[in-house]
Protein backbone atom coordinates (compact mmCIF):
# COMPACT_ATOMS: atom_id res chain seq x y z
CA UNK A 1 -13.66 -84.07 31.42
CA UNK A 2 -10.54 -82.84 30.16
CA UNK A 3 -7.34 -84.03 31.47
CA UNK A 4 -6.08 -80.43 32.84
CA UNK A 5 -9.75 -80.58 34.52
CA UNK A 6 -8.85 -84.03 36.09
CA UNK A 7 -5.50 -82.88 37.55
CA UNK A 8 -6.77 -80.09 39.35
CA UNK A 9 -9.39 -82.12 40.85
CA UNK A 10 -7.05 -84.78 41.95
CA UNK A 11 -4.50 -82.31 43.45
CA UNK A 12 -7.79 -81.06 45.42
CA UNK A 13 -8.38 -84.57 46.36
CA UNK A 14 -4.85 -85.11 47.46
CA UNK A 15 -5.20 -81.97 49.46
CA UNK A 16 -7.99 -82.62 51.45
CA UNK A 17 -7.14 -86.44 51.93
CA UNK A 18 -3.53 -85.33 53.36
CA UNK A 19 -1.85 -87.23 50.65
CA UNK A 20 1.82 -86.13 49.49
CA UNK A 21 1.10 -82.83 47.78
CA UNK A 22 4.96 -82.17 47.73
CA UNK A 23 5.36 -85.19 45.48
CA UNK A 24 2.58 -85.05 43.06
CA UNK A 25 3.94 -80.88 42.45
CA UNK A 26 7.31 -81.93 41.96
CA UNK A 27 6.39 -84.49 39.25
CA UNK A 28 4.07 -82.18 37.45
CA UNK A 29 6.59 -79.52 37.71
CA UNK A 30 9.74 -81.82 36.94
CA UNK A 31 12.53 -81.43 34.00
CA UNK A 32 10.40 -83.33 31.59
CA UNK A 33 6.69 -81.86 31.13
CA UNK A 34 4.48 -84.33 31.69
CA UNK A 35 1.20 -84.81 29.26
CA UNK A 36 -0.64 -82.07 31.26
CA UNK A 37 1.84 -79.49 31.14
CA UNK A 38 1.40 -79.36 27.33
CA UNK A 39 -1.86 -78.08 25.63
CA UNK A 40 -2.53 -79.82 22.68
CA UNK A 41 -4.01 -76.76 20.11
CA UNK A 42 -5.88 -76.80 16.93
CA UNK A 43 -5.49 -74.00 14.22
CA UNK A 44 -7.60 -72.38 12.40
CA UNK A 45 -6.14 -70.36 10.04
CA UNK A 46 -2.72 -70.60 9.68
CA UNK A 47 -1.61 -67.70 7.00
CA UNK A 48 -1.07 -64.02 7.69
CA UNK A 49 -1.92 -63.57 11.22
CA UNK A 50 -3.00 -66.95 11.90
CA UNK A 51 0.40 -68.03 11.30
CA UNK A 52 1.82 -65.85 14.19
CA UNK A 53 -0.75 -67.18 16.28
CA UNK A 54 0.26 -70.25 15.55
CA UNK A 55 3.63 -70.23 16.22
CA UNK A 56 2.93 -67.74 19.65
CA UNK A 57 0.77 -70.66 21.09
CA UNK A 58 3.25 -73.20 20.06
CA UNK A 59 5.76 -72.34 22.36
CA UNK A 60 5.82 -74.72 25.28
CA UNK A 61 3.12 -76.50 23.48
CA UNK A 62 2.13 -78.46 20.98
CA UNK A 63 0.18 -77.90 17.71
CA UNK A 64 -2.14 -81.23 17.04
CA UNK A 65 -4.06 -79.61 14.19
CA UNK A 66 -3.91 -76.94 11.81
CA UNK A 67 -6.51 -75.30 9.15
CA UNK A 68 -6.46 -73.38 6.13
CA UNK A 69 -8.81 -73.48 2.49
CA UNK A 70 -5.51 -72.48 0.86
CA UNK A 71 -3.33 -75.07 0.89
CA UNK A 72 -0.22 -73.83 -0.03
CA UNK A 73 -0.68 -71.91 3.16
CA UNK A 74 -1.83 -75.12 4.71
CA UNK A 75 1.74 -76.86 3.49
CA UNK A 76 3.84 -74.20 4.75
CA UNK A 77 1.87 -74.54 8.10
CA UNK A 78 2.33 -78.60 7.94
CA UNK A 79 6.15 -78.29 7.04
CA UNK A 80 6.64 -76.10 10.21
CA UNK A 81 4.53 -79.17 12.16
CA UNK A 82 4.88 -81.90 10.35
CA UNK A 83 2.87 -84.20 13.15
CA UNK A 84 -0.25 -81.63 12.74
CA UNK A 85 -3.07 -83.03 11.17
CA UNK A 86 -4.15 -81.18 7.93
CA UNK A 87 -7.67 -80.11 7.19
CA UNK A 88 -9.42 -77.53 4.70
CA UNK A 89 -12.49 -77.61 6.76
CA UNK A 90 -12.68 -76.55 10.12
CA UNK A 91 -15.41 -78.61 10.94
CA UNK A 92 -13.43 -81.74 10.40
CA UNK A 93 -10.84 -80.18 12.19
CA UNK A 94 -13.31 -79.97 15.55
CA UNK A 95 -13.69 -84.36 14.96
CA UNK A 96 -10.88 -84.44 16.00
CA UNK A 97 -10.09 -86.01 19.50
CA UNK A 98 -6.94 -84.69 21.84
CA UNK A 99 -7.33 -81.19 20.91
CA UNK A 100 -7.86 -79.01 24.32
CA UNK A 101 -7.61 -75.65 22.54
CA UNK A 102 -8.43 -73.97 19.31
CA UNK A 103 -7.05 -70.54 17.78
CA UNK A 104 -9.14 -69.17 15.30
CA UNK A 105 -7.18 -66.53 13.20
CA UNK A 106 -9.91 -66.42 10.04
CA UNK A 107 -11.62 -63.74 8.03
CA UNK A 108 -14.42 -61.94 10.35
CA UNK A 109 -17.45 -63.32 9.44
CA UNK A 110 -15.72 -67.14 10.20
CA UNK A 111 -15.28 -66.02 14.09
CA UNK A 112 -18.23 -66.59 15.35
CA UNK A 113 -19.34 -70.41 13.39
CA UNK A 114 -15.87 -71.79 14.29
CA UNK A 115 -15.46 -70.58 18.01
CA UNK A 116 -18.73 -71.22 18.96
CA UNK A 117 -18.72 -74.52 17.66
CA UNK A 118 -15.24 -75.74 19.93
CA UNK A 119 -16.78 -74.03 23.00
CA UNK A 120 -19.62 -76.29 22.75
CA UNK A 121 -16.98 -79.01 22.29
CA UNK A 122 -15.80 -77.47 25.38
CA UNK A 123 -12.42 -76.49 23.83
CA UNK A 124 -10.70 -73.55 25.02
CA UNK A 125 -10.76 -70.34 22.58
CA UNK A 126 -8.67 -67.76 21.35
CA UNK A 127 -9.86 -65.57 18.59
CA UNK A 128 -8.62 -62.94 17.08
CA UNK A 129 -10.16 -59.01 16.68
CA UNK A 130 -13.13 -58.16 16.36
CA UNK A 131 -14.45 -61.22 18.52
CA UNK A 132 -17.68 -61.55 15.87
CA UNK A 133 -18.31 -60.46 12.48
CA UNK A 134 -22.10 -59.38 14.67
CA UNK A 135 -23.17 -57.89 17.24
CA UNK A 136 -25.54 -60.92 17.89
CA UNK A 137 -22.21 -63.16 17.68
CA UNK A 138 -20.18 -61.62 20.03
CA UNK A 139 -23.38 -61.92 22.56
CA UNK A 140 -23.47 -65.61 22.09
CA UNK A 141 -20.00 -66.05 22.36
CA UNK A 142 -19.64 -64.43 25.69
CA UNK A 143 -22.51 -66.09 27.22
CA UNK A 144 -21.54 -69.51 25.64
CA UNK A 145 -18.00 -68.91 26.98
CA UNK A 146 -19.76 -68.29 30.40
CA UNK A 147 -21.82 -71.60 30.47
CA UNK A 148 -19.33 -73.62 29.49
CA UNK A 149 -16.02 -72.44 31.48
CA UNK A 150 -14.38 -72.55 29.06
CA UNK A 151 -10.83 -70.31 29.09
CA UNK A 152 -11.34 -67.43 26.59
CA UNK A 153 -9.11 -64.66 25.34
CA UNK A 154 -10.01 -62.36 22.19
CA UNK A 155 -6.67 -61.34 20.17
CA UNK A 156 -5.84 -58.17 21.16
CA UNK A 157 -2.04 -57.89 22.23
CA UNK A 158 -1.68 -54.27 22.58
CA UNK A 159 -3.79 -54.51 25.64
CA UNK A 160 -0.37 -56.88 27.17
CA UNK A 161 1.76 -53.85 26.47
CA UNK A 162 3.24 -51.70 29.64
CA UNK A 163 2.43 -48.76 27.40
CA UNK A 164 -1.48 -49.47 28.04
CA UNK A 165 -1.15 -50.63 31.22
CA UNK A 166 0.22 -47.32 32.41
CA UNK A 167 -2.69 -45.16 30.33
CA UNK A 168 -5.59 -47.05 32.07
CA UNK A 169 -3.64 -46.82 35.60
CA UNK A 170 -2.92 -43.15 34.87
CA UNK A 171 -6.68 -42.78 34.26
CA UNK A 172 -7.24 -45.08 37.12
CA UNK A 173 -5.36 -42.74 39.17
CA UNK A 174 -7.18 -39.69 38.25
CA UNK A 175 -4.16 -38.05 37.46
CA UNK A 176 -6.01 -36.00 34.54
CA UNK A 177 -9.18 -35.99 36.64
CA UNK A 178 -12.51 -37.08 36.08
CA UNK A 179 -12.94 -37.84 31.83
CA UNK A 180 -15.87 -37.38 30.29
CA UNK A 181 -14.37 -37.12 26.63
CA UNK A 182 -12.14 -39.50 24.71
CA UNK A 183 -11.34 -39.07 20.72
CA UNK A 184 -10.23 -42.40 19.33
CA UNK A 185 -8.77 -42.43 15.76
CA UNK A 186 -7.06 -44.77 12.88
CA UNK A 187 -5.08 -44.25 9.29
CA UNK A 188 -7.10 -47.20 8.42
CA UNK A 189 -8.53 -47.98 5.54
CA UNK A 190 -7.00 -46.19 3.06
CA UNK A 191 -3.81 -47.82 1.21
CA UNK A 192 -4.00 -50.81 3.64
CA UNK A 193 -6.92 -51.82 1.89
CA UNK A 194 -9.64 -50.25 -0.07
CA UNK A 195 -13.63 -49.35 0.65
CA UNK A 196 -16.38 -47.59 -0.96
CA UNK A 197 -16.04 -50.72 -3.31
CA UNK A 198 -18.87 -51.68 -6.08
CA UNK A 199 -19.01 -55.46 -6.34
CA UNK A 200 -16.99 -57.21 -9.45
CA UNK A 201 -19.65 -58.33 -12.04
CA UNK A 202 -17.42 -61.01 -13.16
CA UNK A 203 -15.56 -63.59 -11.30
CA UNK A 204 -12.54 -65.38 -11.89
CA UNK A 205 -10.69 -69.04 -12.23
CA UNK A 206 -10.62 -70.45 -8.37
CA UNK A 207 -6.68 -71.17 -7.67
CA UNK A 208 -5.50 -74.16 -7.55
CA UNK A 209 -5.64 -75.06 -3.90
CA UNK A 210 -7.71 -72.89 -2.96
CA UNK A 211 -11.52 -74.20 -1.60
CA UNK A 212 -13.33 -71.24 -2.25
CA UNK A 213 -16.60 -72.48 -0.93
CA UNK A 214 -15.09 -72.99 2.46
CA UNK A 215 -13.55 -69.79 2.73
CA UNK A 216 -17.32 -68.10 1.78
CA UNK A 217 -18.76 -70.26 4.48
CA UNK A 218 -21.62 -68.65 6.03
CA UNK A 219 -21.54 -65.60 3.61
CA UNK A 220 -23.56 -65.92 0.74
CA UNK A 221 -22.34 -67.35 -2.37
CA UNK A 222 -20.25 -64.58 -4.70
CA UNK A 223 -17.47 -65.74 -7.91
CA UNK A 224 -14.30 -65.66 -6.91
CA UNK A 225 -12.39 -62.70 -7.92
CA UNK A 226 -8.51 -62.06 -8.18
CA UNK A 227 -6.63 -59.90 -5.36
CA UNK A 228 -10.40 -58.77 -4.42
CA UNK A 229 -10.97 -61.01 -1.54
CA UNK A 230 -8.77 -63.57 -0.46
CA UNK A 231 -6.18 -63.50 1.18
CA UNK A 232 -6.05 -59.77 2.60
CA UNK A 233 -8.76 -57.37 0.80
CA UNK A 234 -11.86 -59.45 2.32
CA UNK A 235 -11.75 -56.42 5.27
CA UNK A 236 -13.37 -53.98 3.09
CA UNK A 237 -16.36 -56.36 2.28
CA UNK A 238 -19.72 -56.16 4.10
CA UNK A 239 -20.21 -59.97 3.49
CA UNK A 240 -16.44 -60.71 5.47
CA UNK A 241 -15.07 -57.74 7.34
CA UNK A 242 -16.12 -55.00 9.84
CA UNK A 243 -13.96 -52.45 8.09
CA UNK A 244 -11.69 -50.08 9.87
CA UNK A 245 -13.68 -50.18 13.05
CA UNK A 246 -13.58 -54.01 12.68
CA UNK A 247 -9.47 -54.02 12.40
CA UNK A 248 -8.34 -51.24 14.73
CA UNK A 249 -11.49 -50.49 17.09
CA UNK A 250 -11.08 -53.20 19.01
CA UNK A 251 -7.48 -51.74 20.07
CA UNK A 252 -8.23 -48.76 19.83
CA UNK A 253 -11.06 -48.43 22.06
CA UNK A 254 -9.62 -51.24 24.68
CA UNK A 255 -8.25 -48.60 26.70
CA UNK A 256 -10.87 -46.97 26.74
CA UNK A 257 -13.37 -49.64 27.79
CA UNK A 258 -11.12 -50.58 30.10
CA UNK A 259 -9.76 -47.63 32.00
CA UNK A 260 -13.27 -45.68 31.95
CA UNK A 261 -15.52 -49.41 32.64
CA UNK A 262 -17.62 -48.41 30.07
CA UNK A 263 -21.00 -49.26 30.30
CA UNK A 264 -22.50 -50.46 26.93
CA UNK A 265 -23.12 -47.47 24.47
CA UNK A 266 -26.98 -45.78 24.97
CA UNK A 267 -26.75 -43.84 22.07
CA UNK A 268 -24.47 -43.79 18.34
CA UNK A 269 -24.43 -42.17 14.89
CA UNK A 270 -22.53 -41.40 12.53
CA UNK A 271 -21.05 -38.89 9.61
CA UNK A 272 -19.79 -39.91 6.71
CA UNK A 273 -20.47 -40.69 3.13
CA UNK A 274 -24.42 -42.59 1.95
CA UNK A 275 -24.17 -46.21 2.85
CA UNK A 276 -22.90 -48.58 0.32
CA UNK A 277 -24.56 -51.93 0.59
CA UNK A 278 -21.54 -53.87 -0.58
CA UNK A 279 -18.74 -52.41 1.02
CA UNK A 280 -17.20 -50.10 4.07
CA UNK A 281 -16.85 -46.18 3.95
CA UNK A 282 -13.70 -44.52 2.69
CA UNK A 283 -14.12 -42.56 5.77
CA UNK A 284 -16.63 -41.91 8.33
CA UNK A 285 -16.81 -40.54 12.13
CA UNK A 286 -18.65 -41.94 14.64
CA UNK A 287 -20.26 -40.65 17.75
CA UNK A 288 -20.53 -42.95 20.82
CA UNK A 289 -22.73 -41.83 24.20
CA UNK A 290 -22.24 -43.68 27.15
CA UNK A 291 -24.42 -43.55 30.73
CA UNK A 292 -24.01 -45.05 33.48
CA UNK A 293 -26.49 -47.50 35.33
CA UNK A 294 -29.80 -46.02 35.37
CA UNK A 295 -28.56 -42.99 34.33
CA UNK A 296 -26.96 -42.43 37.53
CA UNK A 297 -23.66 -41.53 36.46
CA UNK A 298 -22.52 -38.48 33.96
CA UNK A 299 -22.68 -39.16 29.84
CA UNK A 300 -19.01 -40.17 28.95
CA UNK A 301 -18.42 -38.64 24.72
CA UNK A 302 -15.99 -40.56 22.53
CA UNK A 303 -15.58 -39.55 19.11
CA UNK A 304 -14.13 -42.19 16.57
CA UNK A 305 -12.24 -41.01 13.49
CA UNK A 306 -10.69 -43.24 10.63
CA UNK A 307 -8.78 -42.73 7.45
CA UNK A 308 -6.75 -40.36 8.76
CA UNK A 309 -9.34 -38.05 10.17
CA UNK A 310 -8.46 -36.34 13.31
CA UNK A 311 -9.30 -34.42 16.28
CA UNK A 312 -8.73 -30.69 16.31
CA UNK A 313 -5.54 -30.30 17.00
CA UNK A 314 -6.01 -27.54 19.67
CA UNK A 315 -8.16 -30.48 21.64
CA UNK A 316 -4.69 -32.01 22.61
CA UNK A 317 -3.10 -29.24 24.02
CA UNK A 318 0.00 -30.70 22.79
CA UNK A 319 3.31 -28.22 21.94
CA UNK A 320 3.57 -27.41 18.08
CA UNK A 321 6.10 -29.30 17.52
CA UNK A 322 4.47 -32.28 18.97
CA UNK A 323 4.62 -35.10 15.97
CA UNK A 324 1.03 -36.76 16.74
CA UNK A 325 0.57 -39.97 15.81
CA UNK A 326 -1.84 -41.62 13.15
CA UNK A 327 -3.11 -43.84 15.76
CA UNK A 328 -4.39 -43.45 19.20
CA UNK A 329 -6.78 -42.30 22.01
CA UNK A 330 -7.11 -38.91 23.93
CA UNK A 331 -8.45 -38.97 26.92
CA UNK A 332 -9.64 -35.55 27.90
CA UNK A 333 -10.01 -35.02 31.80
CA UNK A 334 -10.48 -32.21 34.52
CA UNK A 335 -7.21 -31.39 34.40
CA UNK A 336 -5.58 -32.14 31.48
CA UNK A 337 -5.23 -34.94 28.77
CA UNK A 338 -3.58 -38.49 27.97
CA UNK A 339 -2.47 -39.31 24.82
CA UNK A 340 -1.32 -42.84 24.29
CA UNK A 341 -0.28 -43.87 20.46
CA UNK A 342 -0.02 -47.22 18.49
CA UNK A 343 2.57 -47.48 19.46
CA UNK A 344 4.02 -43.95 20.70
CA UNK A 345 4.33 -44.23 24.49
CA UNK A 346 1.73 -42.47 26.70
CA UNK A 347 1.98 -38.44 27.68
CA UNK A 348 0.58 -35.72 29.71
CA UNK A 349 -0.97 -32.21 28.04
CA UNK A 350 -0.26 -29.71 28.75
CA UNK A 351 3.61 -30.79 29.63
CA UNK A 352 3.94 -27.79 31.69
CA UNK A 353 0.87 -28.43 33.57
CA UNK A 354 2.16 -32.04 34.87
CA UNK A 355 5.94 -31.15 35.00
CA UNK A 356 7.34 -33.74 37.26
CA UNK A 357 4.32 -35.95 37.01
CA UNK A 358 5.31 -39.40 36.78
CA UNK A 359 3.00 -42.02 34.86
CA UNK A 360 2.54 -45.56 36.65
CA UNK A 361 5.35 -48.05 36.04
CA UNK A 362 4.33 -51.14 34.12
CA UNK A 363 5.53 -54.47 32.22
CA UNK A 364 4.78 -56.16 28.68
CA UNK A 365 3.61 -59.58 29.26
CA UNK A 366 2.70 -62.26 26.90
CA UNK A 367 -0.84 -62.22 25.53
CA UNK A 368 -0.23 -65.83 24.10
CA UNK A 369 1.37 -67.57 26.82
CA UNK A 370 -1.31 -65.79 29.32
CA UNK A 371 -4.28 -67.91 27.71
CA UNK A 372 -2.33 -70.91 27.32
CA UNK A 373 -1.22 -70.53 31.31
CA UNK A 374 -4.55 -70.14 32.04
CA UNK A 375 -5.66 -73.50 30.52
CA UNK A 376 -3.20 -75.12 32.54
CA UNK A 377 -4.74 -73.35 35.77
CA UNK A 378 -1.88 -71.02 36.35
CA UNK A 379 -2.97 -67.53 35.66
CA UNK A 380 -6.33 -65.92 34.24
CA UNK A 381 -6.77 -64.35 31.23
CA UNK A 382 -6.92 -60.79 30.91
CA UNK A 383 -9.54 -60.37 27.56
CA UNK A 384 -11.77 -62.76 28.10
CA UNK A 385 -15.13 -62.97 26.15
CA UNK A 386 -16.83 -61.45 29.66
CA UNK A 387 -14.71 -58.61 28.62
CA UNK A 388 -14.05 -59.21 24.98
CA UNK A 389 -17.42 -59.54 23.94
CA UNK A 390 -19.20 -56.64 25.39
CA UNK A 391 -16.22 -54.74 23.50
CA UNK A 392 -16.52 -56.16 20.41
CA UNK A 393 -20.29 -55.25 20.88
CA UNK A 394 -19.32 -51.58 21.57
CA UNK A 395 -16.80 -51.66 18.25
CA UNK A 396 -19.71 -53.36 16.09
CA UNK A 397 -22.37 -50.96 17.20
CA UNK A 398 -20.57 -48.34 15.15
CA UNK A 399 -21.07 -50.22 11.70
CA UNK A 400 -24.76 -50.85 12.50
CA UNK A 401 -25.07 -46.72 12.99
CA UNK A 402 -23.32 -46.17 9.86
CA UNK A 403 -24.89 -48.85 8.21
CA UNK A 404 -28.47 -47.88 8.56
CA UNK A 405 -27.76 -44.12 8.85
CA UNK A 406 -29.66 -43.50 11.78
CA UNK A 407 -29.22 -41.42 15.97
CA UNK A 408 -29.23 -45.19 17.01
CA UNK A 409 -31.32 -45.18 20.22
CA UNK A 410 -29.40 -48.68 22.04
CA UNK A 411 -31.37 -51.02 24.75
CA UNK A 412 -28.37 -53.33 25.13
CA UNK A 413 -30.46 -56.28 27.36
CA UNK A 414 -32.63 -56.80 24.52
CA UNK A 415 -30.09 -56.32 21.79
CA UNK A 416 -32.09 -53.70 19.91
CA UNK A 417 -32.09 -50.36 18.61
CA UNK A 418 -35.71 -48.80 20.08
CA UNK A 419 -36.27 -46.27 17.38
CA UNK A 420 -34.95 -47.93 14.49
CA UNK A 421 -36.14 -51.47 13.71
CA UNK A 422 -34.59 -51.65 10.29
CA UNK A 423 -31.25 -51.65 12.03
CA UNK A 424 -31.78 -55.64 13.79
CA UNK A 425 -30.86 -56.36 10.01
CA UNK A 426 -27.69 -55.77 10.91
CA UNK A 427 -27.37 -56.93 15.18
CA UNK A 428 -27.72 -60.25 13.40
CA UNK A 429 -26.88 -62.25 9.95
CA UNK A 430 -28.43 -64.67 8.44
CA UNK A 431 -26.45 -68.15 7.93
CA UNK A 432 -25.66 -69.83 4.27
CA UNK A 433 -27.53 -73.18 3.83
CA UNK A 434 -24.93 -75.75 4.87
CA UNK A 435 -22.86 -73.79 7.15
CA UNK A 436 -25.09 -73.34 9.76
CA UNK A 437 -24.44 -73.12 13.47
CA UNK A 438 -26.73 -73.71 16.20
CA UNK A 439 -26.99 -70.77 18.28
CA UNK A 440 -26.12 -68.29 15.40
């Protein structure tokens, strides 16, 4: 039992048994926090976006453990908390007692070994976008999650952001009507990192410091190669990343899922160049259909775009001297459309058509602080893996249709594409000897 587990069930106790609530709040809430009041967090991954996890979930807290297979990474980690215990592996890391929660800030195809593997510890989660590197992964991860009650929260802070908060009100509110079309789009890949790659024949000299076999982990065995995978270019890589889809779906289409409570996906293909085994597309589109239960409910059309790739302009119904915005989602309703950007602020097409419309008010709040208030029993978290997983499914799906170039045909309860067997190759990866996970 853990010990924020064990204070909530005494302050239970001491309310039913008429004992001196007053008291025992006042000391848990007093000037100096008191052992419970702190969450004691383990880190994996601690460069690049693990380090601003890191220091996020730090605040108030304290870090007990940190993780990286580079280690000059690892030092610059260790100098910021010098009381942190060091590890290259992250399963050593998870031997380690006192740790209540663990942030897991890795390459995509690490998610879903190392998360699974605290919440069976029964250690609290937070992992970053997409969920999984599968869509097998992020199914075990949310049901895990479930069984355990564990607290859970996928790494997607645009969805704390007032800007997002008013879209999926505003939709919510029915203020453009009933949708039934939504375009999604990104500027990703292109010169954030490259695709349509041909694997290096030749490798290279490891780094000093760096413990390339631990960073392959459950991806089969490849040389190292300069600037090619680690630290940043691994996204473009089958074997590690979920492409542009992978990075920017999962915000992308959060507003989406959750203004419209999208139902999972019945139907998806794609357009874009032949499949390359290796590596992601330099650009593709991809075609989503969603229906609701039994088909009771109309088909809801979204349209994903990437590398710049747009809607037709005229779909907006935007003024011509409207700027756009190389990132965002269109909602197209009854009555007229929502725009909201990454990051441009939400608006209403045509403007003349919702003159004096006002959008719902709303506030940032933290997306870091939310999951570590919600360990302490204070709050909930507002991604979950109920919620975080079925949309990481959603984001994933859109690889497999690429991937195996197929009108993907989706039975979501059995996890399975009906008319197109060849695609479970891709639902779910096979695990490198030695870095197995039970479950995966």
């Amino acid at each position: 039992m853990s010990r924020f587990e064990s204070r909530r069930r005494f302050l239970k106790h001491a309310a039913l048994s008429g004992m001196a609530l007053p008291w025992a709040l006042r000391s848990a809430r007093g000037a100096a926090k008191s052992a419970a009041d702190k969450v004691h967090i383990a880190c994996v991954g601690v460069g690049g976006k693990g380090w601003s996890d890191m220091m996020e979930t730090s605040v108030g807290n304290e870090i007990v453990a940190i993780c990286d297979i580079d280690r000059d990474r690892l030092d610059k980690a260790a100098a910021q908390f010098p009381k942190a215990a060091k590890y290259t592996d992250w399963r050593k890391l998870l031997e380690q007692k006192e740790i209540d929660a663990v942030t897991v800030s890795t390459p995509d195809h690490t998610h879903a070994p190392a998360t699974l593997s605290a919440i069976e510890l029964g250690k609290h989660v937070f992992t970053q976008k997409p969920l999984t590197h599968s869509v097998f992964e992020s199914r075990r991860l949310a049901e895990a999650a479930a069984a355990k009650g564990i607290v859970s929260q996928m790494g997607i802070q645009h969805h704390a952001t007032a800007r997002l908060k008013m879209a999926v009100q505003a939709i919510h509110d029915e203020i453009i009507g009933k949708v039934r079309e939504v375009h999604v789009w990104t500027d990703r890949p292109g010169s954030f990192w490259k695709q349509g790659l041909d694997r290096p024949a030749k490798g290279d000299a490891v780094p000093d410091g760096v413990e390339w076999d631990q960073w392959l982990g459950v991806a089969t065995a490849r040389p190292f190669v300069a600037g090619m995978y680690h630290p940043f270019h691994w996204r473009g890589w089958w074997d590690f990343g979920t492409g542009a889809l992978g990075d920017m779906g999962c915000h992308i289409i959060d507003p989406v899922a959750s203004a419209l409570v999208l139902p999972p996906p019945s139907r998806i293909w794609a357009e874009g160049p032949p499949p390359h085994a290796e590596s992601g597309p330099i650009a593709c589109k991809v075609h989503y259909e969603f229906r609701g239960a039994e088909h009771a409910l109309p088909t809801i059309r979204m349209t994903w775009y990437e590398a710049g790739e747009l809607p037709d302009r005229a779909l907006f119904r935007a003024p011509a001297d409207w700027p756009g915005s190389q990132n965002g989602v269109l909602f197209v309703g009854e009555k007229g459309n929502l725009f909201v950007g990454f990051p441009e602020m939400p608006e209403l097409f045509p403007r003349e058509t919702f003159a004096g419309v006002k959008l719902p008010e709303a506030e940032d709040h933290n997306h870091y602080t939310e999951w570590t208030d919600a360990i302490l029993g204070k709050t909930k978290t507002s991604c979950p893996f109920s919620y975080s997983g079925p949309l990481s499914e959603t984001v994933l799906l859109g690889n497999v249709a690429y991937r195996s170039g197929v009108k993907l045909e989706w039975d979501s309860a059995a996890l399975h594409a009906t008319n197109a067997p060849d695609a479970d190759r891709f639902i779910r990866r096979s695990y490198r000897a030695g870095y197995e996970v039970a479950g995966l």
